[in-house]
Protein backbone atom coordinates (compact mmCIF):
# COMPACT_ATOMS: atom_id res chain seq x y z
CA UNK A 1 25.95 -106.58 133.27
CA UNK A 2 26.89 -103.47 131.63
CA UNK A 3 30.27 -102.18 131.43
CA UNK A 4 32.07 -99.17 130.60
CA UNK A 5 35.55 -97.46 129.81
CA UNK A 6 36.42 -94.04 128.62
CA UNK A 7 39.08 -92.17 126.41
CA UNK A 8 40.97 -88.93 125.44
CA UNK A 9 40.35 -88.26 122.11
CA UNK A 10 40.66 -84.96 120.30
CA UNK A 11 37.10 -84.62 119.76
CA UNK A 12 35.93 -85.20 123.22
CA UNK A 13 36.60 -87.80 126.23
CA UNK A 14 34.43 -90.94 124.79
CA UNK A 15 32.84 -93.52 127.18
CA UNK A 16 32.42 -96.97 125.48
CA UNK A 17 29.86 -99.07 126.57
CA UNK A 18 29.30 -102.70 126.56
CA UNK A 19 26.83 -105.75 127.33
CA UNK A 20 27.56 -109.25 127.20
CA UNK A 21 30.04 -109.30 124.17
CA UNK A 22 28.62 -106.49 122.10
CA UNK A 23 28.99 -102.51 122.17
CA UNK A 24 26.20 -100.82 123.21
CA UNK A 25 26.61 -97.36 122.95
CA UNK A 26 29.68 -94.63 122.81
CA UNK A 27 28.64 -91.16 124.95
CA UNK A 28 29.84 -88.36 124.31
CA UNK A 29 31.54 -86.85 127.09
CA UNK A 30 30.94 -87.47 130.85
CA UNK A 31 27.86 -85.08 130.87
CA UNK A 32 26.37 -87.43 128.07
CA UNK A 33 27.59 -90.62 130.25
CA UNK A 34 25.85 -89.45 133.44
CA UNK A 35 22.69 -88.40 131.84
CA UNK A 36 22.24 -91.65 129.94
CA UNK A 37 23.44 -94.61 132.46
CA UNK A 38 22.56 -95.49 135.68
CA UNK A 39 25.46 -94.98 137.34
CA UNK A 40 24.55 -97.78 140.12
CA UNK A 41 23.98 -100.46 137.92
CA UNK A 42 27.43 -99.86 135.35
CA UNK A 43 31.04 -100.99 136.04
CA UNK A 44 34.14 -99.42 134.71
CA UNK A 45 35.55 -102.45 133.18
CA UNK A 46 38.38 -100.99 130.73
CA UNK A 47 39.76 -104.74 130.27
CA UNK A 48 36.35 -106.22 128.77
CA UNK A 49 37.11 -107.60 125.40
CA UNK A 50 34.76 -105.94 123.68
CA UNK A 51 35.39 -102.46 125.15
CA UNK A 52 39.32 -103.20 124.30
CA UNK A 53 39.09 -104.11 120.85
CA UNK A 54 36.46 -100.78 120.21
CA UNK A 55 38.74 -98.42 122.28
CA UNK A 56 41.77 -99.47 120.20
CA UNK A 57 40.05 -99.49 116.86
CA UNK A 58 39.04 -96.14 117.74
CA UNK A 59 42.75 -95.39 118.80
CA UNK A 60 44.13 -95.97 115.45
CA UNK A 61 41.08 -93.96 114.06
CA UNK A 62 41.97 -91.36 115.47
CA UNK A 63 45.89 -92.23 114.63
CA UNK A 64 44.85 -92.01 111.12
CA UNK A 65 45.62 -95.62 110.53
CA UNK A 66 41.99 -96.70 110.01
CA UNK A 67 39.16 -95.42 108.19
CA UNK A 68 36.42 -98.39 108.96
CA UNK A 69 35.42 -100.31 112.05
CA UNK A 70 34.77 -103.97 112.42
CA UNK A 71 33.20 -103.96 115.65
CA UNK A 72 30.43 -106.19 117.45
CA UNK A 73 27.43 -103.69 117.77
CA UNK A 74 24.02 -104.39 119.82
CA UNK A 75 21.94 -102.15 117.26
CA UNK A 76 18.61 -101.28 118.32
CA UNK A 77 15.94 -98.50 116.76
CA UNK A 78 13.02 -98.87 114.24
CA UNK A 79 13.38 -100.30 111.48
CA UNK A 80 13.83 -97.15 109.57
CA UNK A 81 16.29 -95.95 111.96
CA UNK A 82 18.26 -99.18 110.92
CA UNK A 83 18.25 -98.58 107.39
CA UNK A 84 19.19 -95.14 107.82
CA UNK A 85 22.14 -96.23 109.79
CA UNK A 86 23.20 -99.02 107.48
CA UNK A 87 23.29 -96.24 104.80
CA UNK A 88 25.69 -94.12 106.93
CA UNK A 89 27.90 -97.35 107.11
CA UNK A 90 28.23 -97.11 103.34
CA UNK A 91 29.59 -93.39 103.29
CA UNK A 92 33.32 -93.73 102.44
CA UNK A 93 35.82 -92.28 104.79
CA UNK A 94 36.32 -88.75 103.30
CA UNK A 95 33.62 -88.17 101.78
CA UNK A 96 30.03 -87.05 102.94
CA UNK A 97 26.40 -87.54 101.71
CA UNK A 98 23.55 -84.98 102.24
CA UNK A 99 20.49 -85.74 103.78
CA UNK A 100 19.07 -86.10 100.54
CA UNK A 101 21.15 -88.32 99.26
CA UNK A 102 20.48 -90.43 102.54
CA UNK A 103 17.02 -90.41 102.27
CA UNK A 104 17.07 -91.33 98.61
CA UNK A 105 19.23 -94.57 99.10
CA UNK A 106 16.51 -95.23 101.28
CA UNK A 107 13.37 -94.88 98.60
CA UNK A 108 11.94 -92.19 100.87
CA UNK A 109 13.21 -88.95 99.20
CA UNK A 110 10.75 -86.70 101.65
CA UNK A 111 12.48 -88.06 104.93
CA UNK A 112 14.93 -85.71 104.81
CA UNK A 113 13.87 -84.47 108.38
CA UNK A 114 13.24 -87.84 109.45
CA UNK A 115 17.09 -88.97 108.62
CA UNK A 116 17.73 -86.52 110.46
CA UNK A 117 16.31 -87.82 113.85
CA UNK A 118 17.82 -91.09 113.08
CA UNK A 119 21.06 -89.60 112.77
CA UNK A 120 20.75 -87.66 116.41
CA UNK A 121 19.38 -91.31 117.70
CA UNK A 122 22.41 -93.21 116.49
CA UNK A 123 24.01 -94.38 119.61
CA UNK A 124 28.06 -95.11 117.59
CA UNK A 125 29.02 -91.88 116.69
CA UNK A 126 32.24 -92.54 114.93
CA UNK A 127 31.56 -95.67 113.91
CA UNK A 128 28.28 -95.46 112.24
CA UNK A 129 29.75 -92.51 110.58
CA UNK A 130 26.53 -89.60 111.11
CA UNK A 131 28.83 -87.22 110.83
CA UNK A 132 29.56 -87.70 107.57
CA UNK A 133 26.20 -86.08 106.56
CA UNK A 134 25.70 -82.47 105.93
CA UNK A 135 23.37 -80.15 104.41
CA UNK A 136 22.42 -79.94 100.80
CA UNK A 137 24.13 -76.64 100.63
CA UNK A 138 27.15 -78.30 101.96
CA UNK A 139 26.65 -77.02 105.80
CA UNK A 140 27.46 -78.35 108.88
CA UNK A 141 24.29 -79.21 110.40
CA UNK A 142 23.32 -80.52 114.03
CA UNK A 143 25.47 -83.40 114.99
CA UNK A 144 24.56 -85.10 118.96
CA UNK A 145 21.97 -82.71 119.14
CA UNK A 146 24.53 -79.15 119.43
CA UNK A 147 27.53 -80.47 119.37
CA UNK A 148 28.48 -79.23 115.53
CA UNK A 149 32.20 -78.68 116.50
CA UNK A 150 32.53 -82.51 117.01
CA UNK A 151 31.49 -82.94 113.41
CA UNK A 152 33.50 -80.03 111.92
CA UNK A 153 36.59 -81.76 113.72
CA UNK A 154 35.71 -85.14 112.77
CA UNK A 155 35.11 -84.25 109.15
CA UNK A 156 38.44 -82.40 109.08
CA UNK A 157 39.83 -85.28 110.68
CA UNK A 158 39.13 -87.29 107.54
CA UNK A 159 40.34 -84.28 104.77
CA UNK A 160 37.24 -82.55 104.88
CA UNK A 161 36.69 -79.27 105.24
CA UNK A 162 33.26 -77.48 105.09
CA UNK A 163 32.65 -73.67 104.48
């Protein structure tokens, strides 16, 4: 059964979702939520363990009181996706990486488009830190498809601040 809860947060309201014992994906905003779950088939559950432990390690992200999350994640995508993603992990709060530098780590220095789409696939913004990845020329690129302001705040957030 799937299960849900949402949050304030200064980027956006979050919905946190969950199956069995494991996140399964954060939306973005309610539009995001609706578009993305079948709304007849997901209960608002804001006691589930797993959704309680995420919320409040997000809570104290956003609190400034943590910088990395130790959360039980159901992780699906290819398996380049997944090395992209475990890449992102690696990024340092406060600090960013290009695309470049992503898809070097990865052996595959012409993916830069490609780490790209695996970063707009990730389904734990936040957590698997895509935003921490910006253009070469140190621009905020697309982050959730449009949505560069989350980044910019999220960045700033952590002490950075892009032209």
């Amino acid at each position: 059964m799937r299960v849900f809860t949402k949050m304030n947060t200064p980027i956006d309201e979050l919905y946190l979702v969950a199956d069995e014992n494991e996140l399964s994906v954060i939306h973005l905003g309610e539009e995001d939520f609706n578009r993305h779950e079948n709304l007849e088939e997901i209960v608002y559950q804001p006691e589930h363990p797993a959704l309680r432990i995420a919320a409040g390690q997000l809570e104290e992200y956003f609190a400034g009181k943590r910088t990395s999350f130790d959360l039980p994640l159901f992780i699906q995508g290819t398996s380049f996706q997944q090395a992209v993603w475990e890449q992102l992990q690696n990024i340092p709060f406060g600090e960013t990486r290009s695309y470049l530098d992503i898809a070097e780590s990865i052996h595959n220095p012409k993916a830069v488009r490609a780490i790209g789409q695996a970063n707009k696939a990730n389904r734990f913004p936040i957590i698997i830190p895509c935003h921490r990845v910006i253009g070469k020329n140190q621009s905020l690129t697309g982050y959730a498809g449009t949505r560069i302001d989350i980044k910019e705040k999220l960045l700033r957030h952590e002490g950075i601040f892009i032209k």
